[in-house]
N, C-alpha and C. Protein backbone atom coordinates (compact mmCIF):
# COMPACT_ATOMS: atom_id res chain seq x y z
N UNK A 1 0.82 -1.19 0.00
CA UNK A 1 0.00 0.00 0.00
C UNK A 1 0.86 1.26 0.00
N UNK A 2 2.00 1.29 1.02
CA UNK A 2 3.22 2.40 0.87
C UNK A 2 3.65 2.63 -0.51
N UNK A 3 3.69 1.87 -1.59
CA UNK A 3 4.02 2.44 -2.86
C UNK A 3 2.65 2.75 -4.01
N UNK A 4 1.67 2.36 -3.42
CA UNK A 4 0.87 2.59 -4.19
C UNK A 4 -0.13 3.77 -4.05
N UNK A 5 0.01 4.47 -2.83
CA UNK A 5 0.00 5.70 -1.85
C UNK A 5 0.07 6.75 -3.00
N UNK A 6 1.49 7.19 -2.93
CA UNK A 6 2.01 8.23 -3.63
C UNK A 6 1.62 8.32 -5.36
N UNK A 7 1.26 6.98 -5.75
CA UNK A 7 0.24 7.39 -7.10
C UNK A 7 -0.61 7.72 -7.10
N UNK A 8 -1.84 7.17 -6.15
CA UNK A 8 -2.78 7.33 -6.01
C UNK A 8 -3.12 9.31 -6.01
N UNK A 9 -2.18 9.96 -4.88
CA UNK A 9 -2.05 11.09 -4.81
C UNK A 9 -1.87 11.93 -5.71
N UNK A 10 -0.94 11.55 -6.71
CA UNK A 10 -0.26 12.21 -7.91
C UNK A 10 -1.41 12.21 -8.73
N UNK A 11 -2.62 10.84 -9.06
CA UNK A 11 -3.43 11.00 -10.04
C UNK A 11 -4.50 12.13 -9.37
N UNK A 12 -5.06 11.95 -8.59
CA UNK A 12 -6.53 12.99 -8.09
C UNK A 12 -5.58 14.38 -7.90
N UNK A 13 -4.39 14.35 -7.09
CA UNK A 13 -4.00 16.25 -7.85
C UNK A 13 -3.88 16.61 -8.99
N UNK A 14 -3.60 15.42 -9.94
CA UNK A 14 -3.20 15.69 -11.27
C UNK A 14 -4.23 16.16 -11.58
N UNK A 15 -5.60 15.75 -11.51
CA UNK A 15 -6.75 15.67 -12.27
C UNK A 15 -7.58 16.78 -11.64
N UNK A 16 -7.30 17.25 -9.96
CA UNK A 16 -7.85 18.58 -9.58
C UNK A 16 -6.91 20.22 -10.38
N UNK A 17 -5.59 19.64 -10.84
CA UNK A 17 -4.93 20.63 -11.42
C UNK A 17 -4.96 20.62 -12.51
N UNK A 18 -5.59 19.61 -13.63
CA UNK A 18 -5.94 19.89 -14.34
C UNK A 18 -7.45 20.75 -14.77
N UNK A 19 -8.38 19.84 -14.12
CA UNK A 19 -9.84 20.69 -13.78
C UNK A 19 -9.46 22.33 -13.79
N UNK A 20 -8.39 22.40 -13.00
CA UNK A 20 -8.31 24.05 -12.25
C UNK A 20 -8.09 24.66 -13.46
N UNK A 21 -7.09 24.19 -14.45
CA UNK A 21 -6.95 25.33 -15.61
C UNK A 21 -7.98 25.28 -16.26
N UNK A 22 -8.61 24.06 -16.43
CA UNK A 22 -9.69 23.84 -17.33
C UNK A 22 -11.15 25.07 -17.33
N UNK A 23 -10.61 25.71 -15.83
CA UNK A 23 -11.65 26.73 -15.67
C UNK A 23 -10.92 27.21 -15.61
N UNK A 24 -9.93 27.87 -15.58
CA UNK A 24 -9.05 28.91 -15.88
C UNK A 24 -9.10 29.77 -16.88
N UNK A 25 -9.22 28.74 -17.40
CA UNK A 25 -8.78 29.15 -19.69
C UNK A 25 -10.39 28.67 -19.97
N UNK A 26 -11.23 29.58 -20.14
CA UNK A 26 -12.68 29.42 -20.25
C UNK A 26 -12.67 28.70 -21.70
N UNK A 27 -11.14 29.50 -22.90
CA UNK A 27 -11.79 28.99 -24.18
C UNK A 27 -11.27 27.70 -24.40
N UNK A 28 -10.53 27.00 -23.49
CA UNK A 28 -9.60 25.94 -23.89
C UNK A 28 -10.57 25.02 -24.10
N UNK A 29 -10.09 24.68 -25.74
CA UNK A 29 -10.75 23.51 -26.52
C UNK A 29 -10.82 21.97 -26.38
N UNK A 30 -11.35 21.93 -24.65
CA UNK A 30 -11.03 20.22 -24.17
C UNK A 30 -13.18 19.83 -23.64
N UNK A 31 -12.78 18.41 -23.83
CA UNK A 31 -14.06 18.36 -22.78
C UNK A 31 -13.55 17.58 -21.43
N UNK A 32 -14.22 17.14 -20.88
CA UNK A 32 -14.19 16.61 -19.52
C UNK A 32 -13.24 15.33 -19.72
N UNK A 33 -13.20 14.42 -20.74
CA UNK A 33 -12.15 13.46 -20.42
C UNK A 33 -11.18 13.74 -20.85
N UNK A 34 -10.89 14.41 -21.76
CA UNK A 34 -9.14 15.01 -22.45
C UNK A 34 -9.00 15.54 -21.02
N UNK A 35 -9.68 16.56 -20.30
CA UNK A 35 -8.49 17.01 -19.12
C UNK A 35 -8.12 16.33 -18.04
N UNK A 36 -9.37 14.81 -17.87
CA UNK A 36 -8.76 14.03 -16.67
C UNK A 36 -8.03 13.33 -17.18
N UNK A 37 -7.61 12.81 -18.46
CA UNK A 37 -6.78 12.21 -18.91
C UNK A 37 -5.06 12.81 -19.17
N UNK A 38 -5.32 14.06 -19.52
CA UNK A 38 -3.88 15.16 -19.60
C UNK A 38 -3.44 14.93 -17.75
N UNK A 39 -4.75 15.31 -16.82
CA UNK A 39 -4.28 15.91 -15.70
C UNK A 39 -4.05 14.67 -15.15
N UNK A 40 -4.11 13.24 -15.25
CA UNK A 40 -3.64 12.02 -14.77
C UNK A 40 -2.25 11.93 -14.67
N UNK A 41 -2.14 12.32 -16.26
CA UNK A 41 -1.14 11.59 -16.75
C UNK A 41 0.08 12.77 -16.44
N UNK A 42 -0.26 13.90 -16.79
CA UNK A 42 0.60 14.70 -15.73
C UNK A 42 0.99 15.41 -14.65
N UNK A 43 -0.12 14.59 -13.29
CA UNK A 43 0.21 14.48 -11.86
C UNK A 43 0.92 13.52 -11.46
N UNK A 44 0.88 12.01 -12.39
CA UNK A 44 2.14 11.07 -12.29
C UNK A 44 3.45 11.78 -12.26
N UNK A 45 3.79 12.32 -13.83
CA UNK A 45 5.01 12.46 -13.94
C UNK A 45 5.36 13.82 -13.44
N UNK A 46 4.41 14.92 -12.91
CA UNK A 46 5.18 15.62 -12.25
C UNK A 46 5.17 15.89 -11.04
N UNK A 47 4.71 14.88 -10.33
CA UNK A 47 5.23 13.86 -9.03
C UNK A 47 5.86 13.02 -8.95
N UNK A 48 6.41 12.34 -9.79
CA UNK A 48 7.72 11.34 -9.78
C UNK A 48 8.89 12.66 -9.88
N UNK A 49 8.80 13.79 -10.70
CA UNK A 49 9.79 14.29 -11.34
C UNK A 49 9.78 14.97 -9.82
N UNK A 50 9.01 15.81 -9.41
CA UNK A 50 9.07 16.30 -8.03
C UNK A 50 9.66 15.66 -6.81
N UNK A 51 9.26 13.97 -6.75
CA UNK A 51 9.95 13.31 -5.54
C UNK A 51 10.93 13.18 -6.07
N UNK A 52 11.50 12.50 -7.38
CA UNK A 52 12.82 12.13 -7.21
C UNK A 52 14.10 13.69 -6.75
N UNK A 53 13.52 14.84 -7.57
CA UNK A 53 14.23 16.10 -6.96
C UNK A 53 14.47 16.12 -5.14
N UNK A 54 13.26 15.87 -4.34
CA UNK A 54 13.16 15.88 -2.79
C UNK A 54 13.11 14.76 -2.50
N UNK A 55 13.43 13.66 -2.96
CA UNK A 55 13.99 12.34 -2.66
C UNK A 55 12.66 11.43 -2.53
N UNK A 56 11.76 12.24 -2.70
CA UNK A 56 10.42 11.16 -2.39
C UNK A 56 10.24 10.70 -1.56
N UNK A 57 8.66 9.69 -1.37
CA UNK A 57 8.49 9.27 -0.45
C UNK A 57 9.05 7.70 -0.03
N UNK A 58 9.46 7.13 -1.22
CA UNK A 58 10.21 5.91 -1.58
C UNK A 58 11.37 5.61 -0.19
N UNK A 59 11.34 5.16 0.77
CA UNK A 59 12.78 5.11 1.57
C UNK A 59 12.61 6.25 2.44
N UNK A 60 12.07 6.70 2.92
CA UNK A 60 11.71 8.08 2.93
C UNK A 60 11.73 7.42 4.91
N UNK A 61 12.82 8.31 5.50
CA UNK A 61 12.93 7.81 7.00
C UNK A 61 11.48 8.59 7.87
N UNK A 62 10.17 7.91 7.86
CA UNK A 62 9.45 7.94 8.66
C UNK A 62 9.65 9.17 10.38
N UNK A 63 10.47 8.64 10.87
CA UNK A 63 11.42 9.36 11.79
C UNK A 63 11.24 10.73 11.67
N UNK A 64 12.24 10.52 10.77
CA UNK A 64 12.82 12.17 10.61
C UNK A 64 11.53 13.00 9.59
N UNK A 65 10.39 12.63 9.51
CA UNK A 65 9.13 13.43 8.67
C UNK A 65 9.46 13.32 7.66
N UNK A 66 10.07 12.09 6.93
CA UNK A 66 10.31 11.85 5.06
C UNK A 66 9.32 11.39 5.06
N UNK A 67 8.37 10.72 5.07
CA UNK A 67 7.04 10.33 4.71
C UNK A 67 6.02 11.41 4.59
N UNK A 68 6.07 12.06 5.30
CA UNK A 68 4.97 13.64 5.23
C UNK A 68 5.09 14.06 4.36
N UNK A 69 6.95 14.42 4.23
CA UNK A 69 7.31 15.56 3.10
C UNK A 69 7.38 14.84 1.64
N UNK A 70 7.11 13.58 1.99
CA UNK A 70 7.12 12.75 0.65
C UNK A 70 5.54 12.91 -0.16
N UNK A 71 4.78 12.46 1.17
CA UNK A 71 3.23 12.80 0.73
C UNK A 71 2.71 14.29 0.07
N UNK A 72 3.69 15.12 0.62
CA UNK A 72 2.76 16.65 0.17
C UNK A 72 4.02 17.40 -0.89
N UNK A 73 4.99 16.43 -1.07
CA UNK A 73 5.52 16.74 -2.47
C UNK A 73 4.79 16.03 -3.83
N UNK A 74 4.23 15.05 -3.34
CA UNK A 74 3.72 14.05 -4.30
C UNK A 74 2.25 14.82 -4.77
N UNK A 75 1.43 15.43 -3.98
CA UNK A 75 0.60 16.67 -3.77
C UNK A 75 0.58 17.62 -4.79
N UNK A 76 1.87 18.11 -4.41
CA UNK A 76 2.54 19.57 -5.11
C UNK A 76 2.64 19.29 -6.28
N UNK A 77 3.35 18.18 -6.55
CA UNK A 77 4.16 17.82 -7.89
C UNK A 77 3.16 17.20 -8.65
N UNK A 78 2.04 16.33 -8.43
CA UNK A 78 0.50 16.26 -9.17
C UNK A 78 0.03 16.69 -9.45
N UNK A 79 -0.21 18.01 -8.80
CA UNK A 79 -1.05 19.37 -9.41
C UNK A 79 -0.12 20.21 -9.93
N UNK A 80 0.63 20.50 -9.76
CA UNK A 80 1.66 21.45 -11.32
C UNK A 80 1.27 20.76 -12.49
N UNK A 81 2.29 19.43 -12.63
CA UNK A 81 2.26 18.53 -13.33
C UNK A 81 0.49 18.55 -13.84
N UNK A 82 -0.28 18.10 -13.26
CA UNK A 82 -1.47 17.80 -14.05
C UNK A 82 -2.18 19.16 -14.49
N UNK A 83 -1.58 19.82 -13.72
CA UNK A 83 -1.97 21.56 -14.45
C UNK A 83 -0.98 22.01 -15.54
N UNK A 84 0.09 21.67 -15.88
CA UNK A 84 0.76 21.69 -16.87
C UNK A 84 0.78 21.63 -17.67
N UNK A 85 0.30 19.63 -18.07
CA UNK A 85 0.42 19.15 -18.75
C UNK A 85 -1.70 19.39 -19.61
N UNK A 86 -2.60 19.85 -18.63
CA UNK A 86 -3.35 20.12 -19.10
C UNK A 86 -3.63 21.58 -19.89
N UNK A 87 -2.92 22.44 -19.42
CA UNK A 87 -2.64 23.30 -19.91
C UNK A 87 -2.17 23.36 -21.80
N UNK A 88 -0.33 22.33 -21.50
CA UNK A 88 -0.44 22.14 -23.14
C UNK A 88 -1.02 21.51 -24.10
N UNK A 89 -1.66 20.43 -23.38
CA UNK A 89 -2.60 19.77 -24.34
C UNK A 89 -3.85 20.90 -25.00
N UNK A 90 -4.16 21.64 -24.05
CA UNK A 90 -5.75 22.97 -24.31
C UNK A 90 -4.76 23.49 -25.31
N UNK A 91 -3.84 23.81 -25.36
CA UNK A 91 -3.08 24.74 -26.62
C UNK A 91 -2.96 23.97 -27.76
N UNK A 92 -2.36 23.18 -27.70
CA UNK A 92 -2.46 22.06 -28.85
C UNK A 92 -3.65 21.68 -29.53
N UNK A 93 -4.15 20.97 -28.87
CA UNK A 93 -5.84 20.99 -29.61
C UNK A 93 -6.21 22.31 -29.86
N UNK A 94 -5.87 23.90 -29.27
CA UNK A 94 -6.64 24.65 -29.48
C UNK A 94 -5.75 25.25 -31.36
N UNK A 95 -4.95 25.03 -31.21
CA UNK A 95 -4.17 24.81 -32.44
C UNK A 95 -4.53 24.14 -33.80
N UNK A 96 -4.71 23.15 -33.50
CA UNK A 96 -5.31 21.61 -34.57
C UNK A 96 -6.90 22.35 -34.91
C-alpha cells in the first residue's frame, strides 16, 4: 500500500490541477475526459519528477518526517504537473 500511496495522490491532484486550468482558460478547446486524462497523466510524472528532486516518499525515513514531506511533495508535484500538462494539451488541440 506504501508504494501505491504516492500514485494514487499524484493521479486525483493531477486531475484537480488539471480541472483548475480547465476553468481557468474558459476557451480551452477540451471536454471533460481530455483534461482528466492530460491531468492524470501529468500528476504522475510531475510527481515522480518532483519526488525524485526531494527524494520522495520511496525510503523516505518515517522518523525524521520523510514520509509527510514525501506525501505533500507528491501533492505539489500532481497538481503542477497535471496543471501543466493540461494546460499544453488545451493549446495544442486549441491549435489543430
Amino acid at each position: 500500500m506504501e508504494s501505491v500511496l504516492p500514485i494514487i495522490i499524484q493521479i486525483v491532484t493531477g486531475i484537480m490541477g488539471g480541472q483548475a486550468v480547465g476553468v481557468a482558460v474558459k476557451n480551452a478547446a477540451m471536454g471533460l475526459l481530455p483534461k482528466i486524462i492530460s491531468g492524470a497523466i501529468g500528476g504522475v510524472a510531475g510527481g515522480a519528477l518532483l519526488g525524485s528532486v526531494l527524494g520522495g516518499a520511496a525510503g523516505a525515513d518515517p522518523a525524521a518526517g520523510g514520509a509527510l514531506g514525501g506525501l505533500v511533495g507528491d501533492a505539489v508535484g500532481g497538481g503542477a504537473g497535471g496543471a501543466i500538462l493540461t494546460a499544453i494539451v488545451s493549446a495544442l488541440m486549441k491549435r489543430a
